[in-house]
C-alpha atoms as a PDB file:
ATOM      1  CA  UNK A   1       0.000   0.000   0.000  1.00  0.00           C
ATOM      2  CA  UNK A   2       2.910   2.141   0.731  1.00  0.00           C
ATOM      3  CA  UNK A   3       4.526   1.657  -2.452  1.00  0.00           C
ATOM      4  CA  UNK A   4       1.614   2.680  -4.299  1.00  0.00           C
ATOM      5  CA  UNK A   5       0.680   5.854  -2.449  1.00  0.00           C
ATOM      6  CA  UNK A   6       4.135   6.681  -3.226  1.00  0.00           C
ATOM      7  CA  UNK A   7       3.640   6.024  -6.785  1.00  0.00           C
ATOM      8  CA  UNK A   8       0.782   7.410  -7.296  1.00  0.00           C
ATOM      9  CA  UNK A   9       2.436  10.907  -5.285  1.00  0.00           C
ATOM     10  CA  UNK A  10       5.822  10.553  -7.865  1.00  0.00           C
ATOM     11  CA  UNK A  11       3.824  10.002 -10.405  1.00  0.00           C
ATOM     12  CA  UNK A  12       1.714  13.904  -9.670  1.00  0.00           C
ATOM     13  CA  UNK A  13       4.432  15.366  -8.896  1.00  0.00           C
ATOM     14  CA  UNK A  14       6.518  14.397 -11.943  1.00  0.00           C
ATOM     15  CA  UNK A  15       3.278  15.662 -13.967  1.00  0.00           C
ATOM     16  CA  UNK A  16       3.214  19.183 -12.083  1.00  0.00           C
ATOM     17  CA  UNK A  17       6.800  19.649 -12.703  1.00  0.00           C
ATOM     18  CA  UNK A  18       6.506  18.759 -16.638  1.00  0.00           C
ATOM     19  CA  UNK A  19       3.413  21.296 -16.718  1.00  0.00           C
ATOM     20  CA  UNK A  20       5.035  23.852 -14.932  1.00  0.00           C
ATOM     21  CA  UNK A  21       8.046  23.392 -17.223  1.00  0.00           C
ATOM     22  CA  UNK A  22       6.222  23.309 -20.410  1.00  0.00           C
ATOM     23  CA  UNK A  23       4.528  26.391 -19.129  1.00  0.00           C
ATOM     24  CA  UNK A  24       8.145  28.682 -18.505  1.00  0.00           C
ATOM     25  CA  UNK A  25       8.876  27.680 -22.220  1.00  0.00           C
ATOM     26  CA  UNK A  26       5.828  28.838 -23.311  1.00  0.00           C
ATOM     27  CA  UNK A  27       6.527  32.434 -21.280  1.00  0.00           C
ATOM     28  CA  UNK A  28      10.247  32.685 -22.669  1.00  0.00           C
ATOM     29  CA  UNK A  29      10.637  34.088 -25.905  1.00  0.00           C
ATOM     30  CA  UNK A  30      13.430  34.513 -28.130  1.00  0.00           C
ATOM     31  CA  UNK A  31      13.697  37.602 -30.315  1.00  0.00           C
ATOM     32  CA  UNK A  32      13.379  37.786 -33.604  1.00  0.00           C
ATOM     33  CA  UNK A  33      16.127  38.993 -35.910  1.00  0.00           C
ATOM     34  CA  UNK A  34      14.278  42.877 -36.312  1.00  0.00           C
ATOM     35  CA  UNK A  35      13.135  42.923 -32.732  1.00  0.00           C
ATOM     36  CA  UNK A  36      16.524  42.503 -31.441  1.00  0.00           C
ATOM     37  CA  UNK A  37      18.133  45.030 -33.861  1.00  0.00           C
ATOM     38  CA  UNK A  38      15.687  47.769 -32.587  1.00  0.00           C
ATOM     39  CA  UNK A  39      16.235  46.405 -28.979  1.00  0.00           C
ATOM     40  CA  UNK A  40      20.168  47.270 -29.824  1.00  0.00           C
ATOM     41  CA  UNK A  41      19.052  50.983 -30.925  1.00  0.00           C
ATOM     42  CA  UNK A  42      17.249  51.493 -28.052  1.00  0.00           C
ATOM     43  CA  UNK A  43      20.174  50.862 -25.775  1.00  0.00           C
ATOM     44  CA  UNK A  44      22.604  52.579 -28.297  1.00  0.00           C
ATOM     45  CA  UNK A  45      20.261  55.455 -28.266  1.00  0.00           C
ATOM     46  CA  UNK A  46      20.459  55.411 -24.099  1.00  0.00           C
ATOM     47  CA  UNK A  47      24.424  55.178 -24.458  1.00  0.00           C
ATOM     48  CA  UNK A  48      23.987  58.468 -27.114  1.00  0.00           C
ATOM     49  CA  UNK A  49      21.991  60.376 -24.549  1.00  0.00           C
ATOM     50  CA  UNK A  50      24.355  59.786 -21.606  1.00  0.00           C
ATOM     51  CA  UNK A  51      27.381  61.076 -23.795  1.00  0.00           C
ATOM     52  CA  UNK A  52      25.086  63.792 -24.818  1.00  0.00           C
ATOM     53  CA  UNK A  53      25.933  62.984 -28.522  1.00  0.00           C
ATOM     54  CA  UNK A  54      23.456  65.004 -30.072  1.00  0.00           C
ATOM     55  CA  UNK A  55      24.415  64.342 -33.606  1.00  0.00           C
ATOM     56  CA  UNK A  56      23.645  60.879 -33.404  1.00  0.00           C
ATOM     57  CA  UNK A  57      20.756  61.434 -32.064  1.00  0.00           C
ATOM     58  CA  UNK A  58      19.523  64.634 -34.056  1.00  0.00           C
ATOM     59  CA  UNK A  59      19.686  61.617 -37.201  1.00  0.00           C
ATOM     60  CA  UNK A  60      17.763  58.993 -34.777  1.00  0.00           C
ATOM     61  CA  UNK A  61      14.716  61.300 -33.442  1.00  0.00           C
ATOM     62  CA  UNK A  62      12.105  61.797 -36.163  1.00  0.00           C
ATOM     63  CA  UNK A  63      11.019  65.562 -37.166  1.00  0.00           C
ATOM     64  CA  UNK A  64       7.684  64.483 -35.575  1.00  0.00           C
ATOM     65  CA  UNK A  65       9.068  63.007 -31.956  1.00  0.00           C
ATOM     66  CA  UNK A  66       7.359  63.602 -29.178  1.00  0.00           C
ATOM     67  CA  UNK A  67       9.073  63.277 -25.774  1.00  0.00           C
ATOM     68  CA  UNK A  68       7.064  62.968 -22.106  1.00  0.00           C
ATOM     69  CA  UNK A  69       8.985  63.560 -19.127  1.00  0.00           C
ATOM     70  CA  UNK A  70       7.678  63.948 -15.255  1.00  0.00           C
ATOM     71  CA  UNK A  71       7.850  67.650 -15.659  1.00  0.00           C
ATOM     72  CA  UNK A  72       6.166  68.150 -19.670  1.00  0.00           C
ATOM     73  CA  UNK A  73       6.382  67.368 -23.197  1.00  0.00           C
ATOM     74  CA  UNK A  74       7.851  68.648 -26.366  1.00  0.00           C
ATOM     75  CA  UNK A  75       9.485  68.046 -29.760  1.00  0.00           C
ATOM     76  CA  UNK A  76      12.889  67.122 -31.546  1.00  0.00           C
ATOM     77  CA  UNK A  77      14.513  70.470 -31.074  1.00  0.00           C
ATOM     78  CA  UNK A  78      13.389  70.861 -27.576  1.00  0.00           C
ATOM     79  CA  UNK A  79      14.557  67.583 -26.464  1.00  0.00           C
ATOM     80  CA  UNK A  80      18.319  68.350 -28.177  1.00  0.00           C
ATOM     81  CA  UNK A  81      18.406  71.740 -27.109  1.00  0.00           C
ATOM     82  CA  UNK A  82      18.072  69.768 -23.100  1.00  0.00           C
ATOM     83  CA  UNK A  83      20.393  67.242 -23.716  1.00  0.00           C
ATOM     84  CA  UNK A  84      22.834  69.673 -25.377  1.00  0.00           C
ATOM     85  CA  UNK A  85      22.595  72.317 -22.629  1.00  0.00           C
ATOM     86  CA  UNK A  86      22.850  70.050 -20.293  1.00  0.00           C
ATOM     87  CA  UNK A  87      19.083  70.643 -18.815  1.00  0.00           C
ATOM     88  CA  UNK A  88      19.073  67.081 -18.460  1.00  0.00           C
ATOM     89  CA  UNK A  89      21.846  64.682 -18.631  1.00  0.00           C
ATOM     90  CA  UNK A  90      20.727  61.134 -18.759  1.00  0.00           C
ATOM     91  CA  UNK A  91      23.641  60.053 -16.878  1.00  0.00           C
ATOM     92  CA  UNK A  92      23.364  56.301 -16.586  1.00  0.00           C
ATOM     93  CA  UNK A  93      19.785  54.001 -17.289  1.00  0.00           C
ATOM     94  CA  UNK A  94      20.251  50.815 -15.584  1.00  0.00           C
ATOM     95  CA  UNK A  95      18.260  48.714 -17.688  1.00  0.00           C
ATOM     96  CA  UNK A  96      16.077  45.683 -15.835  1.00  0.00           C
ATOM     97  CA  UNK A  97      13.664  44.372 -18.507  1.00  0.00           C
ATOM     98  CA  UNK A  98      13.305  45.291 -22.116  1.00  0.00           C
ATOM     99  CA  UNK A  99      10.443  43.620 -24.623  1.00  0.00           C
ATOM    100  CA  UNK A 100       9.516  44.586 -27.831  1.00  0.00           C
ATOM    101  CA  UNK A 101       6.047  44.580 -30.281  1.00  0.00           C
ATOM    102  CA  UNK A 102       6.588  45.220 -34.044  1.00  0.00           C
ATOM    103  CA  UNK A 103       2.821  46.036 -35.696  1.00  0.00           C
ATOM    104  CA  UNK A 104       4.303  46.370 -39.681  1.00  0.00           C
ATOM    105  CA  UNK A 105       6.386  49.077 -39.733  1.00  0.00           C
ATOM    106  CA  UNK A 106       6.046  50.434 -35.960  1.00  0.00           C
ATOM    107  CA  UNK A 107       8.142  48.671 -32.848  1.00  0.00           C
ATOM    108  CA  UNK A 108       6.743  49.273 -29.332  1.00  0.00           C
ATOM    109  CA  UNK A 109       9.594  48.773 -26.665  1.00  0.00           C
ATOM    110  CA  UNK A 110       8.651  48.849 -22.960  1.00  0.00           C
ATOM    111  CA  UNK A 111      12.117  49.069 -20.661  1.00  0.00           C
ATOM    112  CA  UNK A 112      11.795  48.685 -17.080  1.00  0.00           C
ATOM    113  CA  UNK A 113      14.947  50.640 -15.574  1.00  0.00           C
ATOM    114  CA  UNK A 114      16.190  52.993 -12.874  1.00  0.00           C
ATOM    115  CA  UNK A 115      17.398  56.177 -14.672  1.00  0.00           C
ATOM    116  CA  UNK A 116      20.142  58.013 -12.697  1.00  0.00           C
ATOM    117  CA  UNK A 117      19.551  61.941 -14.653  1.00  0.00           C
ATOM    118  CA  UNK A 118      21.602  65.118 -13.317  1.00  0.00           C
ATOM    119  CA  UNK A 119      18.589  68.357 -13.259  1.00  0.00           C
ATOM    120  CA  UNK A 120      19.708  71.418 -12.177  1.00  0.00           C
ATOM    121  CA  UNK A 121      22.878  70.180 -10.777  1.00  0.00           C
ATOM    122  CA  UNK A 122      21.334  67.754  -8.906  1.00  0.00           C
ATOM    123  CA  UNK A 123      21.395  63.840  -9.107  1.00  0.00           C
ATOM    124  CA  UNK A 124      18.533  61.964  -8.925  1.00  0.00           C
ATOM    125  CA  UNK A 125      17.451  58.536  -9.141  1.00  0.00           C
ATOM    126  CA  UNK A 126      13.989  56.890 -10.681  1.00  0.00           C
ATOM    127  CA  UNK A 127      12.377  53.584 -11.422  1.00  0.00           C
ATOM    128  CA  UNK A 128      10.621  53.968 -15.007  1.00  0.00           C
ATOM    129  CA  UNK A 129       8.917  52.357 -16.999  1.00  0.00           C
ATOM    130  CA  UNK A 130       9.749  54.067 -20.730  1.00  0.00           C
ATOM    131  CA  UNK A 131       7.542  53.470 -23.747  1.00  0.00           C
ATOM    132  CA  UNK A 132       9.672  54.000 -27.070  1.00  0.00           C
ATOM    133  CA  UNK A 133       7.952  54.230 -30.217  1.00  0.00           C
ATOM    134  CA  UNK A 134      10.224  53.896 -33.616  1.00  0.00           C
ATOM    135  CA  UNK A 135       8.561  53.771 -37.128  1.00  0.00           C
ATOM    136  CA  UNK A 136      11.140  52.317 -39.884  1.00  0.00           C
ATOM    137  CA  UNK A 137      11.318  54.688 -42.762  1.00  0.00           C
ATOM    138  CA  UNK A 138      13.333  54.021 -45.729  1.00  0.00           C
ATOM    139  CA  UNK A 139      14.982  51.063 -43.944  1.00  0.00           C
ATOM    140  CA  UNK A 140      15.885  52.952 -41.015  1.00  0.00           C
ATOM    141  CA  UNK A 141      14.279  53.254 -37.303  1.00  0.00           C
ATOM    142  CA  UNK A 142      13.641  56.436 -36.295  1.00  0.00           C
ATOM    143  CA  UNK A 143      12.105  57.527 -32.613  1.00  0.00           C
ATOM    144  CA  UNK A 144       8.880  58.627 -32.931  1.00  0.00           C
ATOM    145  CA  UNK A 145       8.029  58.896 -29.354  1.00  0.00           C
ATOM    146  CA  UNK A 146       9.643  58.534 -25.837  1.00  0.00           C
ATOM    147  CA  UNK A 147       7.619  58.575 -22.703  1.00  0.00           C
ATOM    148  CA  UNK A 148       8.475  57.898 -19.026  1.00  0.00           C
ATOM    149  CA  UNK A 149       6.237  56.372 -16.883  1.00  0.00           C
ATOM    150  CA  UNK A 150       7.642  56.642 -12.979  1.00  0.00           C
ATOM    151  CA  UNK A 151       6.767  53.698 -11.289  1.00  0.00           C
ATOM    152  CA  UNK A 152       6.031  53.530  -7.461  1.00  0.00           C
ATOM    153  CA  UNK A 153       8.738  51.317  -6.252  1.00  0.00           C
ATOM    154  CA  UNK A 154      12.925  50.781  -7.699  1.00  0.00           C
ATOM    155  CA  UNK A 155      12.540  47.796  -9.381  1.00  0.00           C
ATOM    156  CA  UNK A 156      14.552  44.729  -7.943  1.00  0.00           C
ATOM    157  CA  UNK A 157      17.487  43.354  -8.752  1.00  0.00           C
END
């Protein structure tokens, strides 16, 4: 009797760890060959606004971008004019969790990260969540919008 109530208890538990396996490979997803090469100019574009190389970027940001911060919103120039001055320096993003949605032309990336920016002389640290929008034209990405999204707690690590 023994040996059969420890089958039968093998045998469920050997069943809950297959489903519970077969259901992490369902979650994990590898990137395609585009989403990863717009994942890669999203984090290029993050090292180009820490070294506040606004040529680089100038070619990257759409005439039509739209950037949200915590404090407003504005266009291509504006956003330049703040990285080039210095308004803002986008000192280091600390990147947690990056995924990406391509509809056609248009990629959707979602980047959980703590983003350590200098304001006014002063260094501060937030959790965001930033939605990037680029639209390939002519067989290149370009940003068409970048919004933060502060979240309520730093994100683990």
């Amino acid at each position: 009797m023994k040996a059969l109530l420890f089958a039968i208890i093998l045998s469920a538990s050997s069943t809950y760890t297959f489903a519970q396996q077969s259901k992490m490979e369902n979650v994990v997803k590898k990137e395609t060959k585009s989403e990863q090469e717009i994942i890669q100019l999203s984090k290029d574009k993050w090292d180009w606004m820490s070294s506040k190389d606004v040529e680089k970027l100038e070619k990257l940001f759409d005439e039509k971008s739209a950037f949200v911060h915590m404090g407003g919103s504005w266009g291509k120039k504006q956003e330049l004019d703040v990285i080039k001055n210095g308004g803002i320096w986008y000192k280091k993003a600390d990147i947690h969790e990056t995924s990406v949605n391509i509809i056609e032309n248009t990629a959707i990336i979602l980047t959980k990260m703590d983003l350590i920016v200098v304001v006014g002389g002063n260094e501060v640290s937030n959790p965001f969540i930033v939605t990037e929008v680029f639209v390939k034209k002519n067989g290149t990405g370009k940003l068409g919008s970048l919004s933060f999204t502060k979240t309520m707690t730093p994100e683990k690590k």
